[in-house]
C-alpha atoms as a PDB file:
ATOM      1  CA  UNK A   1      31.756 -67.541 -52.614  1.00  0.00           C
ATOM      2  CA  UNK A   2      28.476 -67.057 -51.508  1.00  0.00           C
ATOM      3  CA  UNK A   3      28.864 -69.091 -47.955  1.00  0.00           C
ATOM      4  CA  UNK A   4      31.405 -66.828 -47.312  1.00  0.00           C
ATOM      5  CA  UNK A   5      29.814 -63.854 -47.865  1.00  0.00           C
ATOM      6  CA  UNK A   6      26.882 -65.589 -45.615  1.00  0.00           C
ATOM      7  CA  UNK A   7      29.877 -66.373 -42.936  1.00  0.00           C
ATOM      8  CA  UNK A   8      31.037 -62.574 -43.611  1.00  0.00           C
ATOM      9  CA  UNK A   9      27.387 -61.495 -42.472  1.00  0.00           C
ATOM     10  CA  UNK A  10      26.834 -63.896 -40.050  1.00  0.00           C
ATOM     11  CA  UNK A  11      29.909 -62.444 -38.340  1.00  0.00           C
ATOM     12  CA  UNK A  12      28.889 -58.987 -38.750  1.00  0.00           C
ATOM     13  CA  UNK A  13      25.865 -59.696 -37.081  1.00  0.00           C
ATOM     14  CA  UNK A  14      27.522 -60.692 -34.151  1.00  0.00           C
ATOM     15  CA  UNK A  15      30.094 -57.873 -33.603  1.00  0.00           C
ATOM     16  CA  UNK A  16      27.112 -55.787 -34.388  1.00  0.00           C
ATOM     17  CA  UNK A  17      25.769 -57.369 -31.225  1.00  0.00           C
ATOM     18  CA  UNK A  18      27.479 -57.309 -28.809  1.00  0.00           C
ATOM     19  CA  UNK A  19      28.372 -53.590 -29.296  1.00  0.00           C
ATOM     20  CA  UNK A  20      24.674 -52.820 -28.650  1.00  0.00           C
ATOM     21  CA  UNK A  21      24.680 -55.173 -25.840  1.00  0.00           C
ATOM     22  CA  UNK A  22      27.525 -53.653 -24.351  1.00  0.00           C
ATOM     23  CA  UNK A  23      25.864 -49.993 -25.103  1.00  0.00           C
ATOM     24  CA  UNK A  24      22.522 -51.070 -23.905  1.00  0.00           C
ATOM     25  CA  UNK A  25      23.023 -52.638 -20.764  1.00  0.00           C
ATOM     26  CA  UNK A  26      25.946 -50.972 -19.408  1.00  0.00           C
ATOM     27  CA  UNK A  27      25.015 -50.201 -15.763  1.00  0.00           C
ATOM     28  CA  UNK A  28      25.035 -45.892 -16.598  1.00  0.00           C
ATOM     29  CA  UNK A  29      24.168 -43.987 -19.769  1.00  0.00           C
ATOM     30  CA  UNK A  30      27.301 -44.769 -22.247  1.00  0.00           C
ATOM     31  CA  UNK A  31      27.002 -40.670 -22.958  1.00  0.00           C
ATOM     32  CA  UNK A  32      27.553 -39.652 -19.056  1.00  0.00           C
ATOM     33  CA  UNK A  33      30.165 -38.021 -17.901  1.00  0.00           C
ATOM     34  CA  UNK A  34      33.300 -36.602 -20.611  1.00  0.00           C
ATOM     35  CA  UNK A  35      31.306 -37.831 -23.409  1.00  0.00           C
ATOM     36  CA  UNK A  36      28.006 -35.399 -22.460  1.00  0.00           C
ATOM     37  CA  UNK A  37      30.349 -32.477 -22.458  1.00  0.00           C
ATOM     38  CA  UNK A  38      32.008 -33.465 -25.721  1.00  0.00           C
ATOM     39  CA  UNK A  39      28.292 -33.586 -27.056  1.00  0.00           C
ATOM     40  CA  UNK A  40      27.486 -30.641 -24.983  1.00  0.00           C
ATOM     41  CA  UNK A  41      30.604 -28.861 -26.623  1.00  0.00           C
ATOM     42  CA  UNK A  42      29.679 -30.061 -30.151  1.00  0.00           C
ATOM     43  CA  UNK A  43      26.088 -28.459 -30.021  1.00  0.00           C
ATOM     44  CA  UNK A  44      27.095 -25.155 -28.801  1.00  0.00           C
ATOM     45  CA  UNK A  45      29.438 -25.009 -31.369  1.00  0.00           C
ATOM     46  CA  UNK A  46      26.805 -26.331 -34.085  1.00  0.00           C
ATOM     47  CA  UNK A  47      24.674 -22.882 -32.338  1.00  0.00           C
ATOM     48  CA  UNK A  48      27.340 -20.391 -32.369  1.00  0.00           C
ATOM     49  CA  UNK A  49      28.064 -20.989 -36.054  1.00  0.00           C
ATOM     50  CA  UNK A  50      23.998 -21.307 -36.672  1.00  0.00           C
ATOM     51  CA  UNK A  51      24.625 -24.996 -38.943  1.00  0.00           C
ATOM     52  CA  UNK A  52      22.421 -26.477 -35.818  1.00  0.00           C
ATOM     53  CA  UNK A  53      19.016 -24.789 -35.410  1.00  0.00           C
ATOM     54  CA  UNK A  54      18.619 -23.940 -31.266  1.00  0.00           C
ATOM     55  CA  UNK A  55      15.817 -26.367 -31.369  1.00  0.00           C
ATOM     56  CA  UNK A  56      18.020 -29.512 -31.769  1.00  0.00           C
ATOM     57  CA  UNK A  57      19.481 -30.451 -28.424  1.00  0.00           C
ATOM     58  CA  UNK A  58      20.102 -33.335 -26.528  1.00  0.00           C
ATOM     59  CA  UNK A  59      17.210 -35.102 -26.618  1.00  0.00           C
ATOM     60  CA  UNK A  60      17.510 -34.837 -30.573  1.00  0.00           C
ATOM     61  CA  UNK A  61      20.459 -36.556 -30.644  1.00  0.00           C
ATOM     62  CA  UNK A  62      19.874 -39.337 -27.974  1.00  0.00           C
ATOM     63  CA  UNK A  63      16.891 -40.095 -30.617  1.00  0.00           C
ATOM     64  CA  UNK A  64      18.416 -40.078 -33.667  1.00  0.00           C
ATOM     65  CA  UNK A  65      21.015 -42.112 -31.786  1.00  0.00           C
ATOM     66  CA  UNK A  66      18.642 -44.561 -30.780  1.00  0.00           C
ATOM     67  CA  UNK A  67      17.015 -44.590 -34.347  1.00  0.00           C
ATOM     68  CA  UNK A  68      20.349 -45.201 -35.877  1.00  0.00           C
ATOM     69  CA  UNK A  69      21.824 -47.842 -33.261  1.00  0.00           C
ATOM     70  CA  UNK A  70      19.284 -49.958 -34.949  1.00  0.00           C
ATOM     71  CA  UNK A  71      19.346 -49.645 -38.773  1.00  0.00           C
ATOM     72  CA  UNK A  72      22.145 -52.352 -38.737  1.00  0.00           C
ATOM     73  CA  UNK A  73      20.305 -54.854 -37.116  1.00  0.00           C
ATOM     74  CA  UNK A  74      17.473 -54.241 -39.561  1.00  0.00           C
ATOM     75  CA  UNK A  75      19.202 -53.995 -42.380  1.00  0.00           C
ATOM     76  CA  UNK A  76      21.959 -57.564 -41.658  1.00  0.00           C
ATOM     77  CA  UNK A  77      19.152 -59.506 -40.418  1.00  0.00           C
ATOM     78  CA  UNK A  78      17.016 -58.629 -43.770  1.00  0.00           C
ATOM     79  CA  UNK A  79      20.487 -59.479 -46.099  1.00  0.00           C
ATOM     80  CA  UNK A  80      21.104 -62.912 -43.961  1.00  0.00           C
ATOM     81  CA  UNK A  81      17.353 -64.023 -43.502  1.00  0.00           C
ATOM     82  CA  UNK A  82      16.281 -63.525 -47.444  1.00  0.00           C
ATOM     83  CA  UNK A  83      12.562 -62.335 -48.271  1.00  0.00           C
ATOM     84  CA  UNK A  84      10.783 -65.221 -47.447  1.00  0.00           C
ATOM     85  CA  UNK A  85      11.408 -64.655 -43.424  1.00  0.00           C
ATOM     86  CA  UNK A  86      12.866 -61.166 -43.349  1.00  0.00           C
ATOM     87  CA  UNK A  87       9.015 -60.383 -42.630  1.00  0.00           C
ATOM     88  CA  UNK A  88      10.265 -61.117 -39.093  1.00  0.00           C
ATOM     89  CA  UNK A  89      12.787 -58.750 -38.878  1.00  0.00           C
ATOM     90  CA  UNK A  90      10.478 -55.723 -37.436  1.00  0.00           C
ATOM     91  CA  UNK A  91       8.714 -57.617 -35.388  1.00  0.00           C
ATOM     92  CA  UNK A  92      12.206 -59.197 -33.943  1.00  0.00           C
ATOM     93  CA  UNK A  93      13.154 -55.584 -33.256  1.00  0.00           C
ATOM     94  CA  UNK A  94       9.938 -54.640 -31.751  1.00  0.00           C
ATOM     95  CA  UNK A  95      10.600 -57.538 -29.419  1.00  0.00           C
ATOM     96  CA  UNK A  96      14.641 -56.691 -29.170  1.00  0.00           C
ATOM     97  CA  UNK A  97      13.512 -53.005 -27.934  1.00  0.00           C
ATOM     98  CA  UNK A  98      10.432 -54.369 -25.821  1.00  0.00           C
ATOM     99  CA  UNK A  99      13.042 -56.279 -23.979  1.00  0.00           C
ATOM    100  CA  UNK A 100      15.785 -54.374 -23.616  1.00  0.00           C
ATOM    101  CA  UNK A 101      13.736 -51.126 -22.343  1.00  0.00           C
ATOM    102  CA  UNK A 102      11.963 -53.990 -20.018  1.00  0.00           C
ATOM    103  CA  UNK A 103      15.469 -54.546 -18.429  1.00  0.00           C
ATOM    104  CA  UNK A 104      16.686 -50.550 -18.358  1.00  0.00           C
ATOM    105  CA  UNK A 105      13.871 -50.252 -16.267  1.00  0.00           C
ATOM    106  CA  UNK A 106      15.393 -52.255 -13.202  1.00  0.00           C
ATOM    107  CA  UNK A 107      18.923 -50.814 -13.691  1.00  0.00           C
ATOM    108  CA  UNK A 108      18.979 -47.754 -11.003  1.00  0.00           C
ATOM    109  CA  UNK A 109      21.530 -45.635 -13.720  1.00  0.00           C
ATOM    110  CA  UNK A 110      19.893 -46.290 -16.873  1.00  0.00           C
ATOM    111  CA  UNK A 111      16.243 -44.691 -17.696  1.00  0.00           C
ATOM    112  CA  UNK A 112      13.374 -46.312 -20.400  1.00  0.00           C
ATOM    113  CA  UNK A 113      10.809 -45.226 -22.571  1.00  0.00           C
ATOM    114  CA  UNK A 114       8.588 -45.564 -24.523  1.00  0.00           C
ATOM    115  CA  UNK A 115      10.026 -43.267 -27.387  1.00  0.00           C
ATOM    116  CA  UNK A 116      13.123 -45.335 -26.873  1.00  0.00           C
ATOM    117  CA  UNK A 117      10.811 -48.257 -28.025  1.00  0.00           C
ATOM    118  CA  UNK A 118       9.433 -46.047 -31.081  1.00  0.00           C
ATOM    119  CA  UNK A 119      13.265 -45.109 -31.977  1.00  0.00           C
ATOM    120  CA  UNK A 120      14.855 -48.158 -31.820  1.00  0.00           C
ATOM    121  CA  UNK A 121      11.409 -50.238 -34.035  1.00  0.00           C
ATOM    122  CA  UNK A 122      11.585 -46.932 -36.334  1.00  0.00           C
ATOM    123  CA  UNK A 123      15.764 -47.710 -36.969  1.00  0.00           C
ATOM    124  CA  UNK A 124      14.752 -51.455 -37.292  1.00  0.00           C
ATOM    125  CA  UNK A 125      12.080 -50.782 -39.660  1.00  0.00           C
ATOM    126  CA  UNK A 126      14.594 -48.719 -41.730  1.00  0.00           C
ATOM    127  CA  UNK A 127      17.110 -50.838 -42.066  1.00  0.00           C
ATOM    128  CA  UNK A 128      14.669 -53.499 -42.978  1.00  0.00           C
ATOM    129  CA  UNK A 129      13.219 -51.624 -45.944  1.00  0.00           C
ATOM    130  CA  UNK A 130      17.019 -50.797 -46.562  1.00  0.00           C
ATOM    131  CA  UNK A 131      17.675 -54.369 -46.872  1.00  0.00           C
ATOM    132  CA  UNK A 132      14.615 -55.461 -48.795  1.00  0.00           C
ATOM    133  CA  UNK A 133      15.695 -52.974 -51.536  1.00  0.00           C
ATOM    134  CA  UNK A 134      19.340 -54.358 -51.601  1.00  0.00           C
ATOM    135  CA  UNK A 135      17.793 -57.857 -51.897  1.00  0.00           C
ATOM    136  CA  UNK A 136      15.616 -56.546 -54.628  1.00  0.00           C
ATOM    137  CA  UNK A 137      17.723 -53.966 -56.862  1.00  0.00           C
ATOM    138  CA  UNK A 138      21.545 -55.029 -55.917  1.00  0.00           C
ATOM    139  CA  UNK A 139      21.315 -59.149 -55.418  1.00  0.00           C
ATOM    140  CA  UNK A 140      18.094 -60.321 -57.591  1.00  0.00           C
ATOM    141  CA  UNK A 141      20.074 -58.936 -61.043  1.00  0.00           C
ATOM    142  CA  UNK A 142      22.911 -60.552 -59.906  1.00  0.00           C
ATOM    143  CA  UNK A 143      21.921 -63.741 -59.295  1.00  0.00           C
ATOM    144  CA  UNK A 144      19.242 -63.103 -62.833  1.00  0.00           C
ATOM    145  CA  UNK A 145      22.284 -62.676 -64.526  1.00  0.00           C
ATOM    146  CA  UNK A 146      23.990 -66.013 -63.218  1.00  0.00           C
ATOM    147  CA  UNK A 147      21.133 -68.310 -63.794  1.00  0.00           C
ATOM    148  CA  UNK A 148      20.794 -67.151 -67.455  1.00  0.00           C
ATOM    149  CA  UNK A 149      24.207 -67.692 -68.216  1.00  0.00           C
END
């Protein structure tokens, strides 16, 4: 059961990805276009009926996105690696994030920064503590419970 579950991960990870590949280096910014008015849309509306405070625009959300786009990674890598090398996990997304801003950089349509590099190591960090406390509070009992039985 449990090499399954492994397998399960293992193929999680992957989907997981290649969907940030594909978002990452796609030649222009996955939210030009219909999408940015959608967004666009979506904020005014969050204004007009005052649930968004003016201060949260754009460059909120592309943030948060970028946070989020990583807690995933974080968090699978941490479940599939175990404590004794998930200590590598934020430091693999500090490198993930190093690269892939390295590479925006070079793409005419696509812009980098360092805050991208903070957000992204900031969602990877999350998802790694996320992990570490499913490891610790979900899994350890479990397997506790097994090996006493």
């Amino acid at each position: 059961m449990r090499s399954t579950v492994t397998l399960l991960g293992w193929v999680a990870l992957a989907c997981y990805l290649l969907t940030v590949a594909v978002i990452v280096f796609w030649p222009v910014h996955v939210d030009a276009g219909e999408p940015s008015q959608v967004l666009q849309e979506l904020l005014h509306t969050g204004y007009r009926s005052r649930f968004l405070p003016r201060w949260f625009g754009y460059t909120q959300v592309e943030w948060l996105s970028n946070v989020l786009m990583f807690v995933p990674g974080g968090l699978l890598f941490t479940l599939l690696l175990r404590p004794k090398r998930s200590w590598l996990v934020p430091l693999g997304g500090l490198g993930a994030t190093l690269f892939i801003e390295t590479i925006q950089h070079f793409m005419p349509e696509r812009t980098s920064s360092l805050l991208d590099v903070l957000a992204n190591s900031l969602g990877c960090a999350i998802g790694w503590v996320l992990g570490l406390v499913v490891l610790r509070v979900v899994l350890k009992p479990t397997q506790t419970l097994k090996e006493s039985a």
